[in-house]
PDB file of N, CA and C in Angstrom:
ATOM      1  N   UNK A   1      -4.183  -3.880 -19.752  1.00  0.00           N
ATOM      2  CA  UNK A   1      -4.656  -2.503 -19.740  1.00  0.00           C
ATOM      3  C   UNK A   1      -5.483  -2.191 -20.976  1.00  0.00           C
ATOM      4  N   UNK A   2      -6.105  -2.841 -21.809  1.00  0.00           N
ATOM      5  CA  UNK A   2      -6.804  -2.785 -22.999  1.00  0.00           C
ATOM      6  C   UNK A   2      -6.496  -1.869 -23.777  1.00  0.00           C
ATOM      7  N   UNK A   3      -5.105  -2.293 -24.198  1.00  0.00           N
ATOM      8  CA  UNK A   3      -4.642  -1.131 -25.481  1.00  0.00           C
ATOM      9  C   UNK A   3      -4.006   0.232 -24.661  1.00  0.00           C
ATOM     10  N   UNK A   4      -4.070   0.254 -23.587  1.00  0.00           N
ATOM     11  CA  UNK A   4      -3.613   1.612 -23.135  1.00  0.00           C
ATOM     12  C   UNK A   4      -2.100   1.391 -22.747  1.00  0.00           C
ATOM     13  N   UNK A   5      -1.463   3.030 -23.145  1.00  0.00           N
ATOM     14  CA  UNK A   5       0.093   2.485 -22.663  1.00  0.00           C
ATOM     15  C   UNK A   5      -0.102   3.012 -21.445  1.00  0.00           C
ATOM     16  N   UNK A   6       0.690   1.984 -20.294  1.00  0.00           N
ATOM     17  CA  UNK A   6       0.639   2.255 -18.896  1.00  0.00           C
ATOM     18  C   UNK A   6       2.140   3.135 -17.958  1.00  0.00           C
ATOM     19  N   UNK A   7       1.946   4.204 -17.932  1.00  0.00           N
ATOM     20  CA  UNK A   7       2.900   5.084 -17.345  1.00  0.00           C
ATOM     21  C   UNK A   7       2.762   4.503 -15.801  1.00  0.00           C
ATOM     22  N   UNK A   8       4.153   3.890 -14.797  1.00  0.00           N
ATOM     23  CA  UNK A   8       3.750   3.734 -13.606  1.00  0.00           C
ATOM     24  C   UNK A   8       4.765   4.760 -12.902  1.00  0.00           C
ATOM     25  N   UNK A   9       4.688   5.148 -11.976  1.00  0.00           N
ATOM     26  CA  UNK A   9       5.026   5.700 -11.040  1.00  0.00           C
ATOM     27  C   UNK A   9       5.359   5.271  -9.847  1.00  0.00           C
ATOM     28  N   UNK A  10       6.401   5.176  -9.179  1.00  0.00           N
ATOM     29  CA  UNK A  10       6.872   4.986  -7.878  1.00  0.00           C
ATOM     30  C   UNK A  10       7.979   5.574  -7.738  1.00  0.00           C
ATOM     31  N   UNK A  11       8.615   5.464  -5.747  1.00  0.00           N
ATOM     32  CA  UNK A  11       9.476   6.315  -5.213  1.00  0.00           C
ATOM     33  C   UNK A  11      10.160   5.599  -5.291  1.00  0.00           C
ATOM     34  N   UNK A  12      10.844   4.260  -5.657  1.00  0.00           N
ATOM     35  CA  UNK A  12      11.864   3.881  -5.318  1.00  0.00           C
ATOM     36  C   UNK A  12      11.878   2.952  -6.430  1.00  0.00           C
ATOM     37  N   UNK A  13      13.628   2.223  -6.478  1.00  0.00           N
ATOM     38  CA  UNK A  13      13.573   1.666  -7.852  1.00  0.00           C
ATOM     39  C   UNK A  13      12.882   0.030  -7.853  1.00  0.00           C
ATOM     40  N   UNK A  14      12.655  -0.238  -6.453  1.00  0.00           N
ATOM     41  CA  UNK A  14      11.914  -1.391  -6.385  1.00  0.00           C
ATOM     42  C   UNK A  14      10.897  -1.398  -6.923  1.00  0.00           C
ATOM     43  N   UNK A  15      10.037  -0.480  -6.254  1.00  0.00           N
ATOM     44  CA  UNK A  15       8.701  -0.500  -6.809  1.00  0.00           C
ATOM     45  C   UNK A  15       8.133  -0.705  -8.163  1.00  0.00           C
ATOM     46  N   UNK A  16       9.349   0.547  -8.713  1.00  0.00           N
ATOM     47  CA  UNK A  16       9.060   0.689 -10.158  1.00  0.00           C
ATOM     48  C   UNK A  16      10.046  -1.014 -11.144  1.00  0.00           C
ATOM     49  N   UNK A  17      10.383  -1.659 -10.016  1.00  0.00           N
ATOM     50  CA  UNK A  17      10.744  -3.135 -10.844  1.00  0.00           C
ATOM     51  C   UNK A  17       9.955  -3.832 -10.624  1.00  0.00           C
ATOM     52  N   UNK A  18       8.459  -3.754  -9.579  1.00  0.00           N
ATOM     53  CA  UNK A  18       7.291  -4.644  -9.691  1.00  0.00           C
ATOM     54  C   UNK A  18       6.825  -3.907 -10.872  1.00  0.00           C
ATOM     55  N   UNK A  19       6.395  -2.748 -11.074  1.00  0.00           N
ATOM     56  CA  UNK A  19       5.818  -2.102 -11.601  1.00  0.00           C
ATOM     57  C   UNK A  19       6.089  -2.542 -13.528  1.00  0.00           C
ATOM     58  N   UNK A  20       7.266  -2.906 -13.709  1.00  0.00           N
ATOM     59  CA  UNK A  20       7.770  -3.324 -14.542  1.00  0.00           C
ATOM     60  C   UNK A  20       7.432  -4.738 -14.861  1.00  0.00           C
ATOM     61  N   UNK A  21       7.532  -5.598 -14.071  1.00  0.00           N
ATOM     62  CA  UNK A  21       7.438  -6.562 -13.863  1.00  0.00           C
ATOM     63  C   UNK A  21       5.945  -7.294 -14.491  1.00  0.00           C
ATOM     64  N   UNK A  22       4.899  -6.446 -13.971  1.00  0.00           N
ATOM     65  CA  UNK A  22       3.646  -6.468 -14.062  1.00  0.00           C
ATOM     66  C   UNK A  22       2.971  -6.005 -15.361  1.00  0.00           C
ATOM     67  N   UNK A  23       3.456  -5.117 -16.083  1.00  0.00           N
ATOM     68  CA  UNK A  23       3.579  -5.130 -17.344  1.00  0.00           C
ATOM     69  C   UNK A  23       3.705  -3.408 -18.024  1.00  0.00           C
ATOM     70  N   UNK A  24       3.970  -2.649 -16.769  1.00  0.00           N
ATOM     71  CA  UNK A  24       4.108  -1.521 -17.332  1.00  0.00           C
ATOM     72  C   UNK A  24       4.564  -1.378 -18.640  1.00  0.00           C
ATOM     73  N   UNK A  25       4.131  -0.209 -19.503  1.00  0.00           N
ATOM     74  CA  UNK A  25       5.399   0.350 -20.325  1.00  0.00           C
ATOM     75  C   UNK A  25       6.263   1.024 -20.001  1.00  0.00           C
ATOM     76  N   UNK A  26       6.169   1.866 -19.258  1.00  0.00           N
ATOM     77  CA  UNK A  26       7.159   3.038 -18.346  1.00  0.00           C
ATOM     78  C   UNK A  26       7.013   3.149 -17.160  1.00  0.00           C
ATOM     79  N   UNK A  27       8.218   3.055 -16.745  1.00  0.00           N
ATOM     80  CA  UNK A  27       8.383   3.381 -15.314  1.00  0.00           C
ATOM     81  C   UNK A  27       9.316   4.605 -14.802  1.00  0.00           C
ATOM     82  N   UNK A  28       8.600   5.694 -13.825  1.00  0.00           N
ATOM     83  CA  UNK A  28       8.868   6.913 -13.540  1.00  0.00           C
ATOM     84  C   UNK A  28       8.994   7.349 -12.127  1.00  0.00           C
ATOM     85  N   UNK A  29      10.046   7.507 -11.570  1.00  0.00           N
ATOM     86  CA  UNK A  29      10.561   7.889 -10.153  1.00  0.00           C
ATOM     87  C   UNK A  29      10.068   9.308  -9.898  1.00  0.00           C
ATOM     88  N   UNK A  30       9.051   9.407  -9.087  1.00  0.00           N
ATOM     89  CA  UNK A  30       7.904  10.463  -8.716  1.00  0.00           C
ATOM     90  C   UNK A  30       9.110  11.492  -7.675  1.00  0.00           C
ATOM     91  N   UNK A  31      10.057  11.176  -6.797  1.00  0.00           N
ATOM     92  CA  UNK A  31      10.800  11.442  -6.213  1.00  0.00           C
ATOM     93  C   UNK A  31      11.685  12.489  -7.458  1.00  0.00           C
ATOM     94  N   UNK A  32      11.860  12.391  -8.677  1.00  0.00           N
ATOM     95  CA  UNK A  32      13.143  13.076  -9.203  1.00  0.00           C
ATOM     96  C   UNK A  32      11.767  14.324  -9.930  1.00  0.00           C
ATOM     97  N   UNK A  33      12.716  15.100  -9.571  1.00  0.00           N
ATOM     98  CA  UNK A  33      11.812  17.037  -9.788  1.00  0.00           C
ATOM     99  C   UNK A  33      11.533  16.974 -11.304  1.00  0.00           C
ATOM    100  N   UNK A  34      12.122  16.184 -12.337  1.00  0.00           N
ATOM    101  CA  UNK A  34      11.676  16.169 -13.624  1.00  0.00           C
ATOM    102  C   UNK A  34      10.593  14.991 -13.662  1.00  0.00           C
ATOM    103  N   UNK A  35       9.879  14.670 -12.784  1.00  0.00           N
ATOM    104  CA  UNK A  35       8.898  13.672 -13.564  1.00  0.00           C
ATOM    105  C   UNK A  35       7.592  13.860 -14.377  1.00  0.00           C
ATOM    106  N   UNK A  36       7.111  15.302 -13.597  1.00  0.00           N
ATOM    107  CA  UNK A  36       6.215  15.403 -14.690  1.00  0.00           C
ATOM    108  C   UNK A  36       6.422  15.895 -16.321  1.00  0.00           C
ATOM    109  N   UNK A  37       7.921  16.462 -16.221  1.00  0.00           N
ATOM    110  CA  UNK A  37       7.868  16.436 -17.544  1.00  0.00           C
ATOM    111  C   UNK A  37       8.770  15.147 -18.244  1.00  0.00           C
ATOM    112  N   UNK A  38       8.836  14.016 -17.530  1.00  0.00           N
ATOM    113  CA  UNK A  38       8.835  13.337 -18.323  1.00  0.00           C
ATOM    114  C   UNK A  38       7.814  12.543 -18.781  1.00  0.00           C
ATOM    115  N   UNK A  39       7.306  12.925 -18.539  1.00  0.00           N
ATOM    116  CA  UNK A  39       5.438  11.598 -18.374  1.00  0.00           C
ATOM    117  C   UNK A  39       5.027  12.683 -19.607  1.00  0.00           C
ATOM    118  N   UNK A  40       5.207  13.984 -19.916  1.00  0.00           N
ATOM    119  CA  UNK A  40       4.884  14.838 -20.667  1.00  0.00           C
ATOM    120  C   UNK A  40       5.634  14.183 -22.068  1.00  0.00           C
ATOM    121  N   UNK A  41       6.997  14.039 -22.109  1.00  0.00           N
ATOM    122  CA  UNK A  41       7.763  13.525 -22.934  1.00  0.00           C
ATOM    123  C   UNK A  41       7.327  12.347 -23.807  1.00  0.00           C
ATOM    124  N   UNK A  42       6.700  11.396 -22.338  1.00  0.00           N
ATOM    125  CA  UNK A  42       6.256   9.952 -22.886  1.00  0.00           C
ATOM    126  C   UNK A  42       5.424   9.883 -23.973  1.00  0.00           C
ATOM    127  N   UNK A  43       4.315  11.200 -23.297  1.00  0.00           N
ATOM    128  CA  UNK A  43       3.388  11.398 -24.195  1.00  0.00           C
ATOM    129  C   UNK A  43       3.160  11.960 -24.836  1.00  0.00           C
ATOM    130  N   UNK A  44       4.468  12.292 -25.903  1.00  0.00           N
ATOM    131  CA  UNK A  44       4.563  12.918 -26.574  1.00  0.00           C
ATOM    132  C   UNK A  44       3.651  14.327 -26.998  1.00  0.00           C
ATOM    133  N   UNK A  45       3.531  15.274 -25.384  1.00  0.00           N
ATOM    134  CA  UNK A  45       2.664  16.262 -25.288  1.00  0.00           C
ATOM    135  C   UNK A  45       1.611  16.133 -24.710  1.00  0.00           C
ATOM    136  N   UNK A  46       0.402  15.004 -25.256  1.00  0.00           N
ATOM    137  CA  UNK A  46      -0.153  14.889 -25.028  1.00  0.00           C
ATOM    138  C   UNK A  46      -1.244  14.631 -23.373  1.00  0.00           C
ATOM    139  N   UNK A  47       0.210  14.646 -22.579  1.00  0.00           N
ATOM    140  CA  UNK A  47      -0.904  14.357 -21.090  1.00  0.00           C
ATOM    141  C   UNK A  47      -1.231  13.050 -20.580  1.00  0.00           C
ATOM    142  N   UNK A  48      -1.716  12.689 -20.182  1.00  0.00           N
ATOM    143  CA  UNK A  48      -2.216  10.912 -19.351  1.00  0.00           C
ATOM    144  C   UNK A  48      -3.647  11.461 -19.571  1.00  0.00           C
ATOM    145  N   UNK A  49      -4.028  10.437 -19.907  1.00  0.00           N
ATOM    146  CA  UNK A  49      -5.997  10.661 -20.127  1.00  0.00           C
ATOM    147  C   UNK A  49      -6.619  10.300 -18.884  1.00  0.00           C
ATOM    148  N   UNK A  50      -5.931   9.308 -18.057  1.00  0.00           N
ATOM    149  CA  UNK A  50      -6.639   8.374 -16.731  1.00  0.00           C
ATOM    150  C   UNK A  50      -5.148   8.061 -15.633  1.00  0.00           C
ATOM    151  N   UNK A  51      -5.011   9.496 -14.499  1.00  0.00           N
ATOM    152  CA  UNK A  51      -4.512   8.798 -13.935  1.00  0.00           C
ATOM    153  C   UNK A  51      -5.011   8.150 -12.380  1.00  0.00           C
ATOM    154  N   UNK A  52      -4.135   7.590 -11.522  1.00  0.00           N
ATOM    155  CA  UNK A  52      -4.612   5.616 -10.612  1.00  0.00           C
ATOM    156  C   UNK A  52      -3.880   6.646  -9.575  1.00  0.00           C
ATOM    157  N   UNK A  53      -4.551   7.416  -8.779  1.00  0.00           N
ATOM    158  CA  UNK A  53      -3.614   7.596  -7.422  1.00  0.00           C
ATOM    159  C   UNK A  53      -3.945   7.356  -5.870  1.00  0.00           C
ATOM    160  N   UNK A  54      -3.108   6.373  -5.839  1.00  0.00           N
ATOM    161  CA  UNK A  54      -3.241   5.597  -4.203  1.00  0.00           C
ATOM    162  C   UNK A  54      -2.381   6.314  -3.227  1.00  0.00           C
ATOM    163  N   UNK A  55      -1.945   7.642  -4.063  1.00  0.00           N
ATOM    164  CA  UNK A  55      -0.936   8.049  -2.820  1.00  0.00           C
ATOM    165  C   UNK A  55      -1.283   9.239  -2.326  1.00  0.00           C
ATOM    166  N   UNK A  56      -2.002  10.558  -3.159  1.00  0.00           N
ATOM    167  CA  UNK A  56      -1.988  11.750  -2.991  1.00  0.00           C
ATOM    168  C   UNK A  56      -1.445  12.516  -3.683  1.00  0.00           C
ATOM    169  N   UNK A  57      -1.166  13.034  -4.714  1.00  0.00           N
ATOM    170  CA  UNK A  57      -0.911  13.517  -5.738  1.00  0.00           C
ATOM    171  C   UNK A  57      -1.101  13.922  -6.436  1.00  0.00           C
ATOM    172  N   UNK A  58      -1.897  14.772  -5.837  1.00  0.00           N
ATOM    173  CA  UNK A  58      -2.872  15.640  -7.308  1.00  0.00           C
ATOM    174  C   UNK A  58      -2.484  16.491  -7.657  1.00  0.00           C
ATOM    175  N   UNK A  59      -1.298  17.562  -6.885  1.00  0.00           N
ATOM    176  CA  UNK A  59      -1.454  18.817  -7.641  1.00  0.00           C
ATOM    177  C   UNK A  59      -0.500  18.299  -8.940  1.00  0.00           C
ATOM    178  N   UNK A  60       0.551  17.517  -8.464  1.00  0.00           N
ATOM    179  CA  UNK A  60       1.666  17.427  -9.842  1.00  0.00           C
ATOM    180  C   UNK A  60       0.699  16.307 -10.496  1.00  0.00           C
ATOM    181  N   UNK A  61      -0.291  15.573 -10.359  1.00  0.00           N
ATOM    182  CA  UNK A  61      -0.737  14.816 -11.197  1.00  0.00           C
ATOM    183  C   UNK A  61      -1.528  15.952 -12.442  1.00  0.00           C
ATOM    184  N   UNK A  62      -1.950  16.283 -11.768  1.00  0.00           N
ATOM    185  CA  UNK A  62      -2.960  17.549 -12.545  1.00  0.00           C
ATOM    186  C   UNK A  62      -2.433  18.206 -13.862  1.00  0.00           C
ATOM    187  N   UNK A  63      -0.788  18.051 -13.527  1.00  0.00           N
ATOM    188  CA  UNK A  63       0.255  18.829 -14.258  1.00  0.00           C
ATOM    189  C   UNK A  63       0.541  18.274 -15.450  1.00  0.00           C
ATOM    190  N   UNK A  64       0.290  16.755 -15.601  1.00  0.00           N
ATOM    191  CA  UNK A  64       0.536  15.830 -16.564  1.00  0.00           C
ATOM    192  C   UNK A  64      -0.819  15.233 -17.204  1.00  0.00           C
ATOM    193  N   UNK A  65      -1.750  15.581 -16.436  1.00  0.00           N
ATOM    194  CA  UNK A  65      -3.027  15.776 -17.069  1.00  0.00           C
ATOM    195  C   UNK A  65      -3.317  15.894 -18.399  1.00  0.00           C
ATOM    196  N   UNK A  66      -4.251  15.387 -19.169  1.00  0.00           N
ATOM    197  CA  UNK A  66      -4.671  15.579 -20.670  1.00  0.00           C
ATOM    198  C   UNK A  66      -6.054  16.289 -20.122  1.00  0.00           C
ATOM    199  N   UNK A  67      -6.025  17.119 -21.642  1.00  0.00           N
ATOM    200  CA  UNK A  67      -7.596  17.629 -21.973  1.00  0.00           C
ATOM    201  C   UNK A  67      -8.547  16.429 -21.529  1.00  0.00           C
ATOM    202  N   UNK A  68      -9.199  17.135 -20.934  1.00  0.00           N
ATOM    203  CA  UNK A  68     -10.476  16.025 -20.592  1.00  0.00           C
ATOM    204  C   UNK A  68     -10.236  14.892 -20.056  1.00  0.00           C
ATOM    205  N   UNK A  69      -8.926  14.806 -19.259  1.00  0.00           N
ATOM    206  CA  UNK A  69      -8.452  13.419 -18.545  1.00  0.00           C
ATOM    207  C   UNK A  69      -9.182  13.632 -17.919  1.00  0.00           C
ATOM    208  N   UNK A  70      -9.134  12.081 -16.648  1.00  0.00           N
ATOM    209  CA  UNK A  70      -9.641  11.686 -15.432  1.00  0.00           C
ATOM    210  C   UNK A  70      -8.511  11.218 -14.524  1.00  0.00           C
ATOM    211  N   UNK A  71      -8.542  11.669 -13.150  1.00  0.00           N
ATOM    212  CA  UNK A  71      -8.379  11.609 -11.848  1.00  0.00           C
ATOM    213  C   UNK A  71      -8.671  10.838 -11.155  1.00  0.00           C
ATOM    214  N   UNK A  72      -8.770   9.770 -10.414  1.00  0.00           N
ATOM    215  CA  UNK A  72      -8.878   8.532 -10.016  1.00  0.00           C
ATOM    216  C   UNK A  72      -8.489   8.469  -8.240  1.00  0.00           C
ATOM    217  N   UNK A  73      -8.923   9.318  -7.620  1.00  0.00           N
ATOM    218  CA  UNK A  73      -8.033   9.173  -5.859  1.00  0.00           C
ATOM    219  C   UNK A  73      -8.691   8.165  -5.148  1.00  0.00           C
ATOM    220  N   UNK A  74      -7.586   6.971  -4.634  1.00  0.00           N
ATOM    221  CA  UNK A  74      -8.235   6.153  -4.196  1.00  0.00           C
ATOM    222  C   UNK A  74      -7.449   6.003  -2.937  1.00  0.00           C
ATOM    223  N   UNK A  75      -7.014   6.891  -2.374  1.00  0.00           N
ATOM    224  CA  UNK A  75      -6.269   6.808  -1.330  1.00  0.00           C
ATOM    225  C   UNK A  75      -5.043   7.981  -1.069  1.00  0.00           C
ATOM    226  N   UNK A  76      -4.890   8.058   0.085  1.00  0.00           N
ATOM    227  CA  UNK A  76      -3.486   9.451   0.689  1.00  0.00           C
ATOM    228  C   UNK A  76      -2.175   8.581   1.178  1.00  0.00           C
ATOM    229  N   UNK A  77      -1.962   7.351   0.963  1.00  0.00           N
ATOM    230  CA  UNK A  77      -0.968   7.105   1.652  1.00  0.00           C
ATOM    231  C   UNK A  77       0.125   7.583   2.058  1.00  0.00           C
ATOM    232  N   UNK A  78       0.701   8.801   0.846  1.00  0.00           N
ATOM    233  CA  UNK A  78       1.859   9.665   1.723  1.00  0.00           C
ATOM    234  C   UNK A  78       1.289  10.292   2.965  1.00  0.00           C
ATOM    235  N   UNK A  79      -0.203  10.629   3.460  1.00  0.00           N
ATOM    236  CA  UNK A  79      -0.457  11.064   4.610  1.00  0.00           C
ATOM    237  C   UNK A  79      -0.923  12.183   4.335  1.00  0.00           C
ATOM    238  N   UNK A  80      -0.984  12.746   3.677  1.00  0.00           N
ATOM    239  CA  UNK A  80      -1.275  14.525   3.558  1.00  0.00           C
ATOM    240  C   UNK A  80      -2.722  14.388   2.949  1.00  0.00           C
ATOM    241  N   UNK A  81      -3.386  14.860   3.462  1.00  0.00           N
ATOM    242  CA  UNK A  81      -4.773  14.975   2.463  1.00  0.00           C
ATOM    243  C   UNK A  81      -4.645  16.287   1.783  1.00  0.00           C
ATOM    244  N   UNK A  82      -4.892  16.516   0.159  1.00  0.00           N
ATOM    245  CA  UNK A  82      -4.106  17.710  -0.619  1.00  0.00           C
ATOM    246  C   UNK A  82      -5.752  18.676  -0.946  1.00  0.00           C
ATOM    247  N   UNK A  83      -4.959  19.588  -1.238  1.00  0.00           N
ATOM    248  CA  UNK A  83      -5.958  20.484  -1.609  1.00  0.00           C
ATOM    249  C   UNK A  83      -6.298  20.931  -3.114  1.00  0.00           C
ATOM    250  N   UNK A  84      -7.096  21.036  -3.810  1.00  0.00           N
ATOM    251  CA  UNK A  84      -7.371  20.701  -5.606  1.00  0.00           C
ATOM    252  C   UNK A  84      -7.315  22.401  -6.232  1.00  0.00           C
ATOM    253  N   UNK A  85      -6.149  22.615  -6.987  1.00  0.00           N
ATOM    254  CA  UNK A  85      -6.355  23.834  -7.684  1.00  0.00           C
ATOM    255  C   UNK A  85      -7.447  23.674  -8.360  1.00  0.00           C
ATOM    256  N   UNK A  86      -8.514  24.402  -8.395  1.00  0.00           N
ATOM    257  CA  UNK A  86      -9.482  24.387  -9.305  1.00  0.00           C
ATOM    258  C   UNK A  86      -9.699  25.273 -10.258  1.00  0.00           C
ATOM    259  N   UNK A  87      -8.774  25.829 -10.782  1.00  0.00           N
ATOM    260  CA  UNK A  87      -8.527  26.248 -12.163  1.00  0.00           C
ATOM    261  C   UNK A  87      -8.187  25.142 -12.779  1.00  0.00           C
ATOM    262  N   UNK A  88      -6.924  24.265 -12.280  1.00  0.00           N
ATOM    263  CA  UNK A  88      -6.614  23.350 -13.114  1.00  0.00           C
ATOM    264  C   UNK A  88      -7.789  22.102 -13.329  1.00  0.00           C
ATOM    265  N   UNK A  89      -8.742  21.648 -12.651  1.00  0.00           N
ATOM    266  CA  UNK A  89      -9.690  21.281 -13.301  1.00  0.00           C
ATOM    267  C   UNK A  89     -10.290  21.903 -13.974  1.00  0.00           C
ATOM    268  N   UNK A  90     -10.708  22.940 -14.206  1.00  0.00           N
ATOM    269  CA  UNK A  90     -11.595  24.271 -15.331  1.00  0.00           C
ATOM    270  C   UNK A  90     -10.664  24.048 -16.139  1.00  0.00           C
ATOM    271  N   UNK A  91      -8.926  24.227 -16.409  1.00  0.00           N
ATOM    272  CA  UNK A  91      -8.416  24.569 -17.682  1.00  0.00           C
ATOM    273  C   UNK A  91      -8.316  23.624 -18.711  1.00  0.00           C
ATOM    274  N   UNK A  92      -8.091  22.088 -17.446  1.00  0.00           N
ATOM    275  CA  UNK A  92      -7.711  21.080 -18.116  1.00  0.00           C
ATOM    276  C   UNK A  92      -9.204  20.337 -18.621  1.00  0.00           C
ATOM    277  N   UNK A  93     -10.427  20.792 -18.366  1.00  0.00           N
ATOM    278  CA  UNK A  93     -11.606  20.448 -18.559  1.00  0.00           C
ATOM    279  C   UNK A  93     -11.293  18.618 -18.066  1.00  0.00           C
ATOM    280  N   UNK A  94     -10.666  18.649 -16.929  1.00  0.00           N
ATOM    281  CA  UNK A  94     -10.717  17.126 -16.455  1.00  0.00           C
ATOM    282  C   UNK A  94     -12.286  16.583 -15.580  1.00  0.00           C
ATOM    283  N   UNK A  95     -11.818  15.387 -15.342  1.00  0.00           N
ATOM    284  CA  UNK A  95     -13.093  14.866 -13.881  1.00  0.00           C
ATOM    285  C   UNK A  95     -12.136  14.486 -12.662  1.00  0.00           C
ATOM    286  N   UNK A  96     -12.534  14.773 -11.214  1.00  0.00           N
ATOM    287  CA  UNK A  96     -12.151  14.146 -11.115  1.00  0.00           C
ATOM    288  C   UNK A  96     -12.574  13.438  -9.656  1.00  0.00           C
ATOM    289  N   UNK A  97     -12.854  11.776  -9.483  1.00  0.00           N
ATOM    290  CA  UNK A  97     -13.691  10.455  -8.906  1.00  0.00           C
ATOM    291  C   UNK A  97     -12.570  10.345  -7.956  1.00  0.00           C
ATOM    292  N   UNK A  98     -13.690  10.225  -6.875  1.00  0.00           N
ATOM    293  CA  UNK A  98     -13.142   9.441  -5.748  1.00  0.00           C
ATOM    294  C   UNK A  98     -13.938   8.354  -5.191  1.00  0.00           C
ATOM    295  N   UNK A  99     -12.954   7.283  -5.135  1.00  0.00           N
ATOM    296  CA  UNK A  99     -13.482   6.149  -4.799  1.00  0.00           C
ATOM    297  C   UNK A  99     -13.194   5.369  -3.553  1.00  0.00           C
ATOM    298  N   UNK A 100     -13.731   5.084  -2.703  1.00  0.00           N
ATOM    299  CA  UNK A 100     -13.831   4.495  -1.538  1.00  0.00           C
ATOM    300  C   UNK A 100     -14.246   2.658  -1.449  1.00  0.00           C
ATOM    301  N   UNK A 101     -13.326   2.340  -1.868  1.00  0.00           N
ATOM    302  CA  UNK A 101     -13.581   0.819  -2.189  1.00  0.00           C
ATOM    303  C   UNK A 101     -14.814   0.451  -0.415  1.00  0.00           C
ATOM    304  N   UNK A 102     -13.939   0.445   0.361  1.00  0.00           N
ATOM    305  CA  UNK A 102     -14.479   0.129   1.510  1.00  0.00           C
ATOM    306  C   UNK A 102     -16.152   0.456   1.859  1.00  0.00           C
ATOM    307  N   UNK A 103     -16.264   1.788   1.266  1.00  0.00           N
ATOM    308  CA  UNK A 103     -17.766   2.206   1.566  1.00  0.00           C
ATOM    309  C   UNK A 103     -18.738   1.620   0.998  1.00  0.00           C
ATOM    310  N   UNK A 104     -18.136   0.623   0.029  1.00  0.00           N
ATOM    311  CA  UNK A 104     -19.426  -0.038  -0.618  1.00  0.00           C
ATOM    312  C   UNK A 104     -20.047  -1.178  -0.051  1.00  0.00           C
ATOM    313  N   UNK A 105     -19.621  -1.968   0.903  1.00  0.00           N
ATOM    314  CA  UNK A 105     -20.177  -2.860   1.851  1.00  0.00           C
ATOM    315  C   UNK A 105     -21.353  -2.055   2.645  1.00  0.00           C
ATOM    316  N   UNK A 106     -21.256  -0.968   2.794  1.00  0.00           N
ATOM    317  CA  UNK A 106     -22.386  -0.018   2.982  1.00  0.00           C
ATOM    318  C   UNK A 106     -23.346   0.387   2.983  1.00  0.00           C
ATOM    319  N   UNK A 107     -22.627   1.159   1.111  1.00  0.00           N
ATOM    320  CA  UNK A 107     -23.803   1.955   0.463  1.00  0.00           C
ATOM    321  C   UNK A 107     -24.259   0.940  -0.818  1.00  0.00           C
ATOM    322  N   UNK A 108     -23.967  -0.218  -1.278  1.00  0.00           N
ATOM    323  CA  UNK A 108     -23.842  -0.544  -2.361  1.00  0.00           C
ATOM    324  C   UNK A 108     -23.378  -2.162  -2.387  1.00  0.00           C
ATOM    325  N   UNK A 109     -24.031  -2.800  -1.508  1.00  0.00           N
ATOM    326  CA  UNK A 109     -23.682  -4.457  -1.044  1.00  0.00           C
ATOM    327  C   UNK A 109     -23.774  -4.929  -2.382  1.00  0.00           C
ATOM    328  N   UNK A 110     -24.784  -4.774  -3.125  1.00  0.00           N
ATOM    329  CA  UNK A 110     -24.916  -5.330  -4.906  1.00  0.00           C
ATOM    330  C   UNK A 110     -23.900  -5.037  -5.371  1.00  0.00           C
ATOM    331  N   UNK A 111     -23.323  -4.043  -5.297  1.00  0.00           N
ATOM    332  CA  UNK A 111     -22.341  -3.888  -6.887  1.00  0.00           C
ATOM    333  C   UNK A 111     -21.009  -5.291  -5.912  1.00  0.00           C
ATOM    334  N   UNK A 112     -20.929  -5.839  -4.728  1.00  0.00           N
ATOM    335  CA  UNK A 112     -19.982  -6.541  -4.648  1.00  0.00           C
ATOM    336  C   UNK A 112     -20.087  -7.727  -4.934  1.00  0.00           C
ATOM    337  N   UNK A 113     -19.489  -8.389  -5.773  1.00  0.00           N
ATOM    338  CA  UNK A 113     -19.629 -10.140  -6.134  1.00  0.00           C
ATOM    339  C   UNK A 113     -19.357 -10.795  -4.820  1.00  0.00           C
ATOM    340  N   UNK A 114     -20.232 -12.208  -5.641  1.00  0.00           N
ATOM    341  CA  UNK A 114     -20.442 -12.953  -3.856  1.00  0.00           C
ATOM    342  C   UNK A 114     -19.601 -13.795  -3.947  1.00  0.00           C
TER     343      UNK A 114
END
């Protein structure tokens, strides 16, 4: 992760033992009603600068958000497609990218290695 400490997240304690496994520093059960403030805790105030979400999770991601973080949606797998407070992008002065791995065979055959 180039110097970055890596907060992971999952629903179950498996996950979060790949998650571990792989080299997290922390691992955080998204399922228990205190997680965003513990990710708050981790960071000692400070917020997540960059968070990775493959699941859908933005409004409580938003919550653990840093000044000027980034947002990363690369997928809904819980199923719900969510809807974006947009104050909390204005307050938190975040970005936030969505990426469609798939669409780039598409729009963008170059950026894929051969």
């Amino acid at each position: 992760a180039l110097g970055a400490k890596v907060i992971a997240t999952g629903g179950s304690d498996e996950k979060l033992a790949i998650a571990a496994k792989y080299g997290a520093d922390y691992v955080v059960n998204y399922k228990q009603n205190d997680w965003v403030n513990k990710i708050i805790k981790i960071t000692s105030g400070h917020g997540v600068d960059v968070v990775y979400d493959p699941i859908g999770m933005i409004q409580e991601s938003m919550k653990c958000i840093a000044w000027s973080g980034r947002l990363i949606v690369i997928g809904f797998a819980a199923g719900t497609i969510e809807k974006v407070a947009m104050n909390r992008v204005l307050l938190k002065n975040c970005s936030i990218l969505g990426l469609y791995w798939g669409a780039y065979a598409r729009y963008e055959k170059e950026a894929i290695p051969r």
